[in-house]
PDB file of N, CA and C in Angstrom:
ATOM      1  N   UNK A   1     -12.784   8.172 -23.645  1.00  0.00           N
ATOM      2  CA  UNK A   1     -13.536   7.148 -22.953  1.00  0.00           C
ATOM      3  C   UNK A   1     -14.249   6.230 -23.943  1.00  0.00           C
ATOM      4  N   UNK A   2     -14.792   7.173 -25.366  1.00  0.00           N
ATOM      5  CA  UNK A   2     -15.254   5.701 -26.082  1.00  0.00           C
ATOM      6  C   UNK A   2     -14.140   4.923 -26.339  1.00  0.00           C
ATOM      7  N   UNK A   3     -13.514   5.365 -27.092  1.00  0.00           N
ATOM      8  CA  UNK A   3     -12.381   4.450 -27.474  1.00  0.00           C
ATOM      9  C   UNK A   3     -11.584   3.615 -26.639  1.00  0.00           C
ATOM     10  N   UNK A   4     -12.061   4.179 -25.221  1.00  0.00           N
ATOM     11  CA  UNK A   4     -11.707   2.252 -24.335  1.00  0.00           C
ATOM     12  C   UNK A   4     -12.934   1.851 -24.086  1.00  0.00           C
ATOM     13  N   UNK A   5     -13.848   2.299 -24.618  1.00  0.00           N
ATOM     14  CA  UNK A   5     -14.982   1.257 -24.291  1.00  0.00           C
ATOM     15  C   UNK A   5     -14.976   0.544 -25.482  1.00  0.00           C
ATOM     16  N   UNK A   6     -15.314   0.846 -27.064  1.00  0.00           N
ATOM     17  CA  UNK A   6     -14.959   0.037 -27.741  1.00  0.00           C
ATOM     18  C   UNK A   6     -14.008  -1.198 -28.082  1.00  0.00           C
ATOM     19  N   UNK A   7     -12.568  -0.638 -27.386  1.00  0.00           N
ATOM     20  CA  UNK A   7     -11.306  -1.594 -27.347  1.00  0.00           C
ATOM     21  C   UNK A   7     -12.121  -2.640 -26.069  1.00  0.00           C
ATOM     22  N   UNK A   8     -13.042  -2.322 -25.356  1.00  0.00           N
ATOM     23  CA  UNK A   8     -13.243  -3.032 -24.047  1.00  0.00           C
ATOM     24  C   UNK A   8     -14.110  -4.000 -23.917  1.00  0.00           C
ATOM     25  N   UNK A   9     -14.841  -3.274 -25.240  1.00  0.00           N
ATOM     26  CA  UNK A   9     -16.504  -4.332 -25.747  1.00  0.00           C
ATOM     27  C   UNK A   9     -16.162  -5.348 -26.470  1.00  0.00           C
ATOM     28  N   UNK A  10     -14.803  -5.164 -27.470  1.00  0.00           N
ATOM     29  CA  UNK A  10     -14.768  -5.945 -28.295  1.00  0.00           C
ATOM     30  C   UNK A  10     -13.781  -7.491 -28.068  1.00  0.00           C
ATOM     31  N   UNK A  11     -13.627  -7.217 -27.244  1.00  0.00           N
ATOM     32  CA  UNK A  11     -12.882  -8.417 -26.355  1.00  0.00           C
ATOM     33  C   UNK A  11     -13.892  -9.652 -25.934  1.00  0.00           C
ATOM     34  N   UNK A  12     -12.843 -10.734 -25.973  1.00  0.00           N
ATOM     35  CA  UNK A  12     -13.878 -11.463 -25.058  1.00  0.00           C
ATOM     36  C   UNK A  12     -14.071 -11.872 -23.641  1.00  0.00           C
ATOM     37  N   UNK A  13     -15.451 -11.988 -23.226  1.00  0.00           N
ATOM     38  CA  UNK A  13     -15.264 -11.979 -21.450  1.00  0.00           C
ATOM     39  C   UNK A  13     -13.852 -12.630 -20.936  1.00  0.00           C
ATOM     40  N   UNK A  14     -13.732 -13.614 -21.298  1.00  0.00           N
ATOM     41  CA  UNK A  14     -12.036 -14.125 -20.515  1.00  0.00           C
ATOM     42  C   UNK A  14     -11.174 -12.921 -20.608  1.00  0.00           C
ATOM     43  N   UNK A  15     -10.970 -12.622 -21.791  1.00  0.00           N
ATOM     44  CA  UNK A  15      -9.909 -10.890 -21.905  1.00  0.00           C
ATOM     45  C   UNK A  15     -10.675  -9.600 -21.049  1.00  0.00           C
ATOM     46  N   UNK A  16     -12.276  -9.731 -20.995  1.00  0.00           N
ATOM     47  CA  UNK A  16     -12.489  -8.739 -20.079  1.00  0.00           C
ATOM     48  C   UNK A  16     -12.036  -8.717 -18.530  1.00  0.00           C
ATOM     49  N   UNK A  17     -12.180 -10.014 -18.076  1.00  0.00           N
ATOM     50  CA  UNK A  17     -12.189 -10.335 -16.912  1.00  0.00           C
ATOM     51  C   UNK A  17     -10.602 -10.284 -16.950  1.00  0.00           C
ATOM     52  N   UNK A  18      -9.860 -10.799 -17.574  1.00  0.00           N
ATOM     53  CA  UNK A  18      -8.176 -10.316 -16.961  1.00  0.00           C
ATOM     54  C   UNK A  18      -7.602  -9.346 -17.484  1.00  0.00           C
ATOM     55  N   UNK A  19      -8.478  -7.919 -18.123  1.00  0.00           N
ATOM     56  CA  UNK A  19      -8.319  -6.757 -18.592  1.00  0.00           C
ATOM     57  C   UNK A  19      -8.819  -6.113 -16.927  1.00  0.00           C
ATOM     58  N   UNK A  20      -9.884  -6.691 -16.561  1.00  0.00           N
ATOM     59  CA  UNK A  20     -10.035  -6.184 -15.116  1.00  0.00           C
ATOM     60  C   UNK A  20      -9.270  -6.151 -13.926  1.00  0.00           C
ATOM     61  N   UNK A  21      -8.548  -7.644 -14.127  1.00  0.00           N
ATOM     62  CA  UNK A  21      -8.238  -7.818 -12.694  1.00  0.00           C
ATOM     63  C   UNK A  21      -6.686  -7.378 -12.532  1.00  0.00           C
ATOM     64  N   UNK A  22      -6.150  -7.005 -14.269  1.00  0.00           N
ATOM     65  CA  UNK A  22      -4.950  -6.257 -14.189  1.00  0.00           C
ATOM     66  C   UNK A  22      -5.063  -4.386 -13.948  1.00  0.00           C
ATOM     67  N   UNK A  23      -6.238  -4.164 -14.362  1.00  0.00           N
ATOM     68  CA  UNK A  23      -6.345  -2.913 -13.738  1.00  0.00           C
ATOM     69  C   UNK A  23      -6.546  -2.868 -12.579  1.00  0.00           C
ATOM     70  N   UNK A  24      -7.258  -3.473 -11.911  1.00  0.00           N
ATOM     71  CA  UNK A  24      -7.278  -3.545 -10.098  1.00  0.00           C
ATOM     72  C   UNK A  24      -5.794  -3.874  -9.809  1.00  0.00           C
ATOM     73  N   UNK A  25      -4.611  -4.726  -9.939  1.00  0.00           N
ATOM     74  CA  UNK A  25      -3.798  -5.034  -9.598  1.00  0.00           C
ATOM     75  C   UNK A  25      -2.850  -3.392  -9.604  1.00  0.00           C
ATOM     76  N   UNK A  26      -2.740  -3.368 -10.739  1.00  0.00           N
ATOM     77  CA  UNK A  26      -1.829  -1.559 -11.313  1.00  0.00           C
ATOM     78  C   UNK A  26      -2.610  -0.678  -9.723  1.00  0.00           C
ATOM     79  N   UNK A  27      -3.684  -0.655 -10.048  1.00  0.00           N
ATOM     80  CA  UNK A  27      -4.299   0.397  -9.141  1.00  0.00           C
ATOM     81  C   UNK A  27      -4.207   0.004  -7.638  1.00  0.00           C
ATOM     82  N   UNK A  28      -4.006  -1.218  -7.376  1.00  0.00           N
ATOM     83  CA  UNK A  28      -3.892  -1.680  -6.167  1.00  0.00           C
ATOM     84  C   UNK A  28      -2.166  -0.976  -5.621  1.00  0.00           C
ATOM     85  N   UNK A  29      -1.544  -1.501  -6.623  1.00  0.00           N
ATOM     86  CA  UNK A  29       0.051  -1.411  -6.649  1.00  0.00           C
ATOM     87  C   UNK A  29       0.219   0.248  -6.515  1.00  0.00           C
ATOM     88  N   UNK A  30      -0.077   0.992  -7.510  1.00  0.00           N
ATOM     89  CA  UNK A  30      -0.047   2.500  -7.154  1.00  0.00           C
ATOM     90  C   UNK A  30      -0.476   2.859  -5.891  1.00  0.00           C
ATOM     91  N   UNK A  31      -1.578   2.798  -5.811  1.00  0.00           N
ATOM     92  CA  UNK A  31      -2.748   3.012  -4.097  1.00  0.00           C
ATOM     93  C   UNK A  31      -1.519   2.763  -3.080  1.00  0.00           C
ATOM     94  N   UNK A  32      -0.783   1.396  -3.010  1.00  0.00           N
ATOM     95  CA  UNK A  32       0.731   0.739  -1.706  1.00  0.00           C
ATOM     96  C   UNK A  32       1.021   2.032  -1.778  1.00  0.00           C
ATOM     97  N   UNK A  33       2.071   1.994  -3.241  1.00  0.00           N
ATOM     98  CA  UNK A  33       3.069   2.394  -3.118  1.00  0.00           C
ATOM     99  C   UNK A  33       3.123   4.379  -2.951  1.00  0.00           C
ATOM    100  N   UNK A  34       1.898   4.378  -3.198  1.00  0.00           N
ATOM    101  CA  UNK A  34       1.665   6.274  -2.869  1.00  0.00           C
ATOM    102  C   UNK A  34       1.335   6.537  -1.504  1.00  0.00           C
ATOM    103  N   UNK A  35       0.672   5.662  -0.749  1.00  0.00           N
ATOM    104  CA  UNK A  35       0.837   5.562   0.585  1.00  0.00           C
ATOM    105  C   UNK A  35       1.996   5.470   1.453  1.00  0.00           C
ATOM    106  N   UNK A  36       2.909   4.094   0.772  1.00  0.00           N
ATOM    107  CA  UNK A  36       3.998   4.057   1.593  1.00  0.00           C
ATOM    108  C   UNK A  36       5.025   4.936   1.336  1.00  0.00           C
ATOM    109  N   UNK A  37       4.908   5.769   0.399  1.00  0.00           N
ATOM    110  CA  UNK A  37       6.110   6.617  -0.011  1.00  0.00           C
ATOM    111  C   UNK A  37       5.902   8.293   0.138  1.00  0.00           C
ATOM    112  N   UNK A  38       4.408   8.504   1.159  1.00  0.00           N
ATOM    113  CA  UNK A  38       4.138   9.639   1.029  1.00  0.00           C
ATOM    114  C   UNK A  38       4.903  10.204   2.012  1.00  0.00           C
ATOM    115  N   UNK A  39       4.798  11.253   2.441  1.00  0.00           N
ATOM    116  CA  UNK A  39       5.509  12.114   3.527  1.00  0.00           C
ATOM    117  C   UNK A  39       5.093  12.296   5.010  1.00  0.00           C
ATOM    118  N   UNK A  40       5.330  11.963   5.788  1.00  0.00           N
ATOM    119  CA  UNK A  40       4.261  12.172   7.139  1.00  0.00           C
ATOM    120  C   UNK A  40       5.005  13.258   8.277  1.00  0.00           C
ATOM    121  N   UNK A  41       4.338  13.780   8.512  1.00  0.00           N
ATOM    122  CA  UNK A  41       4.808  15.529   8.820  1.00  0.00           C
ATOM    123  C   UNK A  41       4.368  15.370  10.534  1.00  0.00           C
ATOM    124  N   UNK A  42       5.252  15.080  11.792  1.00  0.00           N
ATOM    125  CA  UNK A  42       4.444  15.068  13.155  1.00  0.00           C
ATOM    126  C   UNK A  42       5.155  16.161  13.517  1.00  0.00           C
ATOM    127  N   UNK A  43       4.212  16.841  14.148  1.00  0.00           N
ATOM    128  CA  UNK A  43       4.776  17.816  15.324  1.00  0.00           C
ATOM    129  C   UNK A  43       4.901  17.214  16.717  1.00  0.00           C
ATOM    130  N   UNK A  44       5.577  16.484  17.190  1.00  0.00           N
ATOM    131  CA  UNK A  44       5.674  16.168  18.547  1.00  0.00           C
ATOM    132  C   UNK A  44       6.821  16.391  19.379  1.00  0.00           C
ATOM    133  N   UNK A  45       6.774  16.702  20.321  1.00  0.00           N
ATOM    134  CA  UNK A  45       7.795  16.929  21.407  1.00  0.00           C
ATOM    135  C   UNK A  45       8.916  15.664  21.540  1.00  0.00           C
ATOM    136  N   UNK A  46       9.782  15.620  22.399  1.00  0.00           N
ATOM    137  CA  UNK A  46      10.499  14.607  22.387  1.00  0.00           C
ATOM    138  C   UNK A  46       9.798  13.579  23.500  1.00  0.00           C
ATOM    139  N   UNK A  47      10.172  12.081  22.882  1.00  0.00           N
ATOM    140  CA  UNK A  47       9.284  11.612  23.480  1.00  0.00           C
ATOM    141  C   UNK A  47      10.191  10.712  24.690  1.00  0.00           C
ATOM    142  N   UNK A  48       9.651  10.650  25.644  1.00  0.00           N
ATOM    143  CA  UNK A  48      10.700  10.080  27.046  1.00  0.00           C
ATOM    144  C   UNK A  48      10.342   8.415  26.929  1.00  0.00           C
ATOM    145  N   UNK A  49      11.278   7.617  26.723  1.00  0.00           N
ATOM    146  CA  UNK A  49      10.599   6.196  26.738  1.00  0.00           C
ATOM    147  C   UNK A  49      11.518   6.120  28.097  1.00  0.00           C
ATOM    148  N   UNK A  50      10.891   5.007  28.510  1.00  0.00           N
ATOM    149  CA  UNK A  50      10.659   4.337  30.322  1.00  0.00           C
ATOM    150  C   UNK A  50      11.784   3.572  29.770  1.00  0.00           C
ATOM    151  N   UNK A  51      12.672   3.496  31.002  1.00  0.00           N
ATOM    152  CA  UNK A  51      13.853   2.734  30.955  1.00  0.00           C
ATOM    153  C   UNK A  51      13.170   1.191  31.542  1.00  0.00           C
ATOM    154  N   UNK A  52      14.200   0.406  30.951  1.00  0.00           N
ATOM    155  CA  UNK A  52      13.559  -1.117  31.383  1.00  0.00           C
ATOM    156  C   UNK A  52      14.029  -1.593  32.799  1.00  0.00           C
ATOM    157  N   UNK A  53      13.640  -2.219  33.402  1.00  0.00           N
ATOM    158  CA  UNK A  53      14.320  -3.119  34.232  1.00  0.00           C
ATOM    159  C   UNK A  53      15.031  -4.318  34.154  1.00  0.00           C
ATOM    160  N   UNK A  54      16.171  -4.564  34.176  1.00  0.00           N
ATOM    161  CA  UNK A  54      16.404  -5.637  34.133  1.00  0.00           C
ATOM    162  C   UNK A  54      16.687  -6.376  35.092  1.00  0.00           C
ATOM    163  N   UNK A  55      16.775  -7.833  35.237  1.00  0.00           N
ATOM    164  CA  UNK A  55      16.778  -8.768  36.178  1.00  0.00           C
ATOM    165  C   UNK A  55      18.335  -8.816  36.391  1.00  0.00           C
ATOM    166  N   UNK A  56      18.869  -8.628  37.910  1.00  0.00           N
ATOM    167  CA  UNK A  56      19.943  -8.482  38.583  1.00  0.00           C
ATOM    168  C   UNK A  56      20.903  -9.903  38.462  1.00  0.00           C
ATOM    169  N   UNK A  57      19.860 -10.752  38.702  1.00  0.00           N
ATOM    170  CA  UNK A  57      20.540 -11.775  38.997  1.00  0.00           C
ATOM    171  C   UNK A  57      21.175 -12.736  37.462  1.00  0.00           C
ATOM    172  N   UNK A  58      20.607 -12.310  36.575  1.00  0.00           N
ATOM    173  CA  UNK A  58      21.401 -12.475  34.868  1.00  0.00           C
ATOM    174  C   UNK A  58      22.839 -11.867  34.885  1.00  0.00           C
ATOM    175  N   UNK A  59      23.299 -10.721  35.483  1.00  0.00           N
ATOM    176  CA  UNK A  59      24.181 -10.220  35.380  1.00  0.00           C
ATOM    177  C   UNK A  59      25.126 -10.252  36.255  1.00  0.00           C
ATOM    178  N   UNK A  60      24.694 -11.207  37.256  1.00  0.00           N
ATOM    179  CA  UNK A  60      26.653 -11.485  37.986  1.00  0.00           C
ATOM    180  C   UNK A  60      26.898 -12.795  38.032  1.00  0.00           C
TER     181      UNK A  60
END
């Protein structure tokens, strides 16, 4: 941890500030993509969807 604080101090604010906003970006990007790629486990029964109606008079 010192040794990125030193590499972190010795920069200048413009390099701090887009040393920041590329770590938010990485961490943003990981955070998606571990979400969207995780596993989702349901126990549910089968589920009955409602048949539609359709309008009679489209079809002759």
């Amino acid at each position: 941890m010192n040794r990125f604080q030193q590499w972190f101090n010795q920069l200048k604010p413009a390099q701090q500030k887009t040393a920041l906003v590329l770590f938010c970006l990485l961490f943003a990007c990981l955070l998606i993509l571990s979400i969207r790629y995780q596993q989702t486990n349901m126990n549910t029964g089968n589920i009955v969807q409602p048949r539609l109606k359709t309008d009679t008079l489209k079809h002759r």
